[in-house]
Protein backbone atom coordinates (compact mmCIF):
# COMPACT_ATOMS: atom_id res chain seq x y z
CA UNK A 1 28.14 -29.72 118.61
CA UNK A 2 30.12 -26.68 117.69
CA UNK A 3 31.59 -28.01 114.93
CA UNK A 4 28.13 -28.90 112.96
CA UNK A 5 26.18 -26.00 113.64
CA UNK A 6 29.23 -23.82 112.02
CA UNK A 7 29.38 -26.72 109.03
CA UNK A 8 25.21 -26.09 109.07
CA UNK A 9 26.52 -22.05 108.34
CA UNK A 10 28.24 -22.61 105.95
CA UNK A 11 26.30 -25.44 104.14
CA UNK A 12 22.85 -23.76 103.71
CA UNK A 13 24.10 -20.52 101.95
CA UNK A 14 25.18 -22.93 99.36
CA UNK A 15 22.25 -25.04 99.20
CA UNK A 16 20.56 -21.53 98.30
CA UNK A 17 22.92 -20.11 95.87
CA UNK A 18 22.46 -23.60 94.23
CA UNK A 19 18.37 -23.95 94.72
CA UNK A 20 18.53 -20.33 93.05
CA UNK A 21 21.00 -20.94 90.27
CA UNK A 22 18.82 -23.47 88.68
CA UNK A 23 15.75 -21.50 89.37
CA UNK A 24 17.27 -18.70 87.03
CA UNK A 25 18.33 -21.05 84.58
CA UNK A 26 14.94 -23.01 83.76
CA UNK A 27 13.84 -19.39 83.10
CA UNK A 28 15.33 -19.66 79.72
CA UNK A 29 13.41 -17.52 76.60
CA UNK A 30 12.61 -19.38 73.37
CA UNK A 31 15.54 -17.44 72.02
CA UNK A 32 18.25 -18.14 74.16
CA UNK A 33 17.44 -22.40 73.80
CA UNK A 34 17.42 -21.70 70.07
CA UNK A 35 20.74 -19.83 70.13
CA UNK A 36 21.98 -23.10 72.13
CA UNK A 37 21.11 -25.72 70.06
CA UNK A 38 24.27 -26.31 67.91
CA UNK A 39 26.54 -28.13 69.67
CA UNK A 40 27.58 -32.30 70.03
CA UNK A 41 25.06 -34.22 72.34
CA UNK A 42 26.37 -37.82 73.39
CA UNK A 43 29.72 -39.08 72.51
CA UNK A 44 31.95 -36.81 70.80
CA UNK A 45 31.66 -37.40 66.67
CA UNK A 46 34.59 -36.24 64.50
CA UNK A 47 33.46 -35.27 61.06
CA UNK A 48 35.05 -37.34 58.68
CA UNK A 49 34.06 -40.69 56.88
CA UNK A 50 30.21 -39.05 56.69
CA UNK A 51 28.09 -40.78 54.14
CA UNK A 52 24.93 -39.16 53.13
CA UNK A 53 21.48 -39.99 53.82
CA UNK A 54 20.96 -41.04 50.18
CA UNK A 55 24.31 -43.63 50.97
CA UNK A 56 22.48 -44.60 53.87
CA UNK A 57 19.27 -45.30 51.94
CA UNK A 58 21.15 -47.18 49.47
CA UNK A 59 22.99 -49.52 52.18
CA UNK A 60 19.91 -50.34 54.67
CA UNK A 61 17.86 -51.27 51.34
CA UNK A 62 20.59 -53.74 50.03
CA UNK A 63 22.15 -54.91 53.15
CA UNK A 64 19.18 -53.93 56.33
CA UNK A 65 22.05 -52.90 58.57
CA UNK A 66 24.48 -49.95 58.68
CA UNK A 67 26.93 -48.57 60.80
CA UNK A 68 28.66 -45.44 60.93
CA UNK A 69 28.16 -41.41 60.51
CA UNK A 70 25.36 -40.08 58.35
CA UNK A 71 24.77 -35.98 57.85
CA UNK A 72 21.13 -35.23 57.10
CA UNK A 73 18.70 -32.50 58.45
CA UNK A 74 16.03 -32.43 61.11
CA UNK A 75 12.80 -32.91 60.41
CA UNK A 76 11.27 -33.83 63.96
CA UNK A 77 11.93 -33.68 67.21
CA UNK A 78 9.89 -35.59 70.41
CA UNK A 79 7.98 -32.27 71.59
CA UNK A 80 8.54 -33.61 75.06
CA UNK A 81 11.66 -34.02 75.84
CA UNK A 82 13.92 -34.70 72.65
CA UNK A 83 14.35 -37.98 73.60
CA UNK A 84 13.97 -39.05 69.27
CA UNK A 85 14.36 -37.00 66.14
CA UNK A 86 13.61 -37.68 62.91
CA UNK A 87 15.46 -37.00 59.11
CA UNK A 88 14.00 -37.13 56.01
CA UNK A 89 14.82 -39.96 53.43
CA UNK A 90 15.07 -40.26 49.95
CA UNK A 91 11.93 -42.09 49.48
CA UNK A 92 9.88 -39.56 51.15
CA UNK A 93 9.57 -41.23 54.67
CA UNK A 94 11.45 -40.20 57.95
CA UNK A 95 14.00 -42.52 59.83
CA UNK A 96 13.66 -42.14 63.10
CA UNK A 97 16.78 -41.48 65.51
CA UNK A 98 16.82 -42.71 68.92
CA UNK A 99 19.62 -42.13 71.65
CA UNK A 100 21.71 -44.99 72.62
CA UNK A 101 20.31 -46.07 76.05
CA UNK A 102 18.56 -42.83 76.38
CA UNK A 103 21.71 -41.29 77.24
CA UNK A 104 21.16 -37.89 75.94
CA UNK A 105 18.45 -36.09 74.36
CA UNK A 106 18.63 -32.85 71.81
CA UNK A 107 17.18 -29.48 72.34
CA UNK A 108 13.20 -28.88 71.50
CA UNK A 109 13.92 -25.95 69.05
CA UNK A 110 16.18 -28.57 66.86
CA UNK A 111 13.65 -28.73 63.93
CA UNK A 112 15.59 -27.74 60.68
CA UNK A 113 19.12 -27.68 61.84
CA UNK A 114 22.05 -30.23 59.85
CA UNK A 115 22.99 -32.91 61.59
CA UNK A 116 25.60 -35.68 61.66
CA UNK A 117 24.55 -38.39 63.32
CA UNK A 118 27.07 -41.73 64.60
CA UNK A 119 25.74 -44.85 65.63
CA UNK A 120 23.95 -47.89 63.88
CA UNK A 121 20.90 -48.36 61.46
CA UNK A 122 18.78 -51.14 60.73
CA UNK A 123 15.64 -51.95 58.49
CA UNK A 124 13.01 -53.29 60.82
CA UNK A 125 9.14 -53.86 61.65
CA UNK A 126 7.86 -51.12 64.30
CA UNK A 127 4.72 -52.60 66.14
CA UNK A 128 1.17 -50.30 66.61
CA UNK A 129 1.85 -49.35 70.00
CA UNK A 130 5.23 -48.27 69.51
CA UNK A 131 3.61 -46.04 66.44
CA UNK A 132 1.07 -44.63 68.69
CA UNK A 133 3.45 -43.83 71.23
CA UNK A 134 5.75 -42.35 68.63
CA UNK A 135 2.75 -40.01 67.74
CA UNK A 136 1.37 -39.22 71.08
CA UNK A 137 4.87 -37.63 71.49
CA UNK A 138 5.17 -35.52 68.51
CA UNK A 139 1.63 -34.15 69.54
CA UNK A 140 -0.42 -35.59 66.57
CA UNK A 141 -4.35 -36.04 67.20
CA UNK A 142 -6.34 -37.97 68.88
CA UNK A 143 -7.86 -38.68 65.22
CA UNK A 144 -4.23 -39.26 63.64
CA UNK A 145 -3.15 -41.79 66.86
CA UNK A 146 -6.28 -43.92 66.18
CA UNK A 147 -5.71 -44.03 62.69
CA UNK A 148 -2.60 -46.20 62.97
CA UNK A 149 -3.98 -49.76 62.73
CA UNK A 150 -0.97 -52.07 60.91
CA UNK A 151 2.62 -52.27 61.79
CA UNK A 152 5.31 -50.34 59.89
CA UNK A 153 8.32 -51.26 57.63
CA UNK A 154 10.35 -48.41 59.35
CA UNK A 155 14.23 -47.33 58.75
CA UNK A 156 15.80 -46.85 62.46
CA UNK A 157 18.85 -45.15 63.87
CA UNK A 158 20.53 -45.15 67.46
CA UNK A 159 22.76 -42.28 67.33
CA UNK A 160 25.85 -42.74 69.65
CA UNK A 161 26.25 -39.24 69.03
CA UNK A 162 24.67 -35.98 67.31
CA UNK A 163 26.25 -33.04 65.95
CA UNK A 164 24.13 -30.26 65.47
CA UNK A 165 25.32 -27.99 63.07
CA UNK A 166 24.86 -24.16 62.60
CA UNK A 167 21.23 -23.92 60.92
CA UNK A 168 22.49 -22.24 57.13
């Protein structure tokens, strides 16, 4: 009996120092995420053999599949949770990234930055839900959500991993 209530001691001052250590840290400003957002998220991606998202382009629209490392730039990023991003393609649309089992998502403030991105890309049909849902999550309007009507002829990516590069 002796024994737990001196393990119960020493246990609960940790337990606090803990409960308080995240407290602090949630308490982040909007400058000090920004300052964190270069980095790698995921699996670790060595930069070399990087095609371009023009290359890219070029590969899903003759072949509908591609697999590999890709640098491009954010252009959107899931305002909830940064579970998705998007990058810009030659054609004027956005491909949008996902995260390979949802296994890691990328910081909020990423909008902008250079990326290199790993994984797998295909050509594919994205239903109206999925659309709707995709919008609900980048905040779009009520207005904009009902709008969407017809599926979409969409260029996809599950990243593996993302490098985030400094923002030039």
């Amino acid at each position: 009996m002796m024994k737990s209530k001196f393990l119960l001691v020493l246990i609960l001052p940790l337990f606090f120092a803990c409960n308080n250590a995240t407290e602090v840290k949630t308490e982040n400003t909007e400058e000090e995420t920004t300052a964190q957002v270069p980095g790698n998220y995921g699996a670790i991606v060595e930069e070399m053999e990087i095609m371009t998202i023009s290359q890219l382009y070029d590969e899903l629209a003759s072949k509908g599949e591609f697999e590999g490392k890709v640098i491009g730039q954010i252009k959107e990023v899931c305002s909830k949770k940064g579970c998705w991003m998007t990058l810009e393609l030659p054609n004027g649309e956005s491909m949008r990234v996902t995260f390979k089992d949802y296994g890691f998502f990328v910081p909020l403030t990423s909008q902008g930055y250079p990326v290199i991105i790993e994984g797998s890309a295909t050509k594919t049909e994205t239903d109206v839900a999925t659309l709707k849902h995709y919008a609900e999550d980048a905040g779009k309007t009520k207005e904009e959500i009902d709008a969407i009507t017809a599926p979409k002829l969409e260029y996809a990516f599950e990243a593996v991993g993302v490098i985030i590069k400094e923002n030039a």
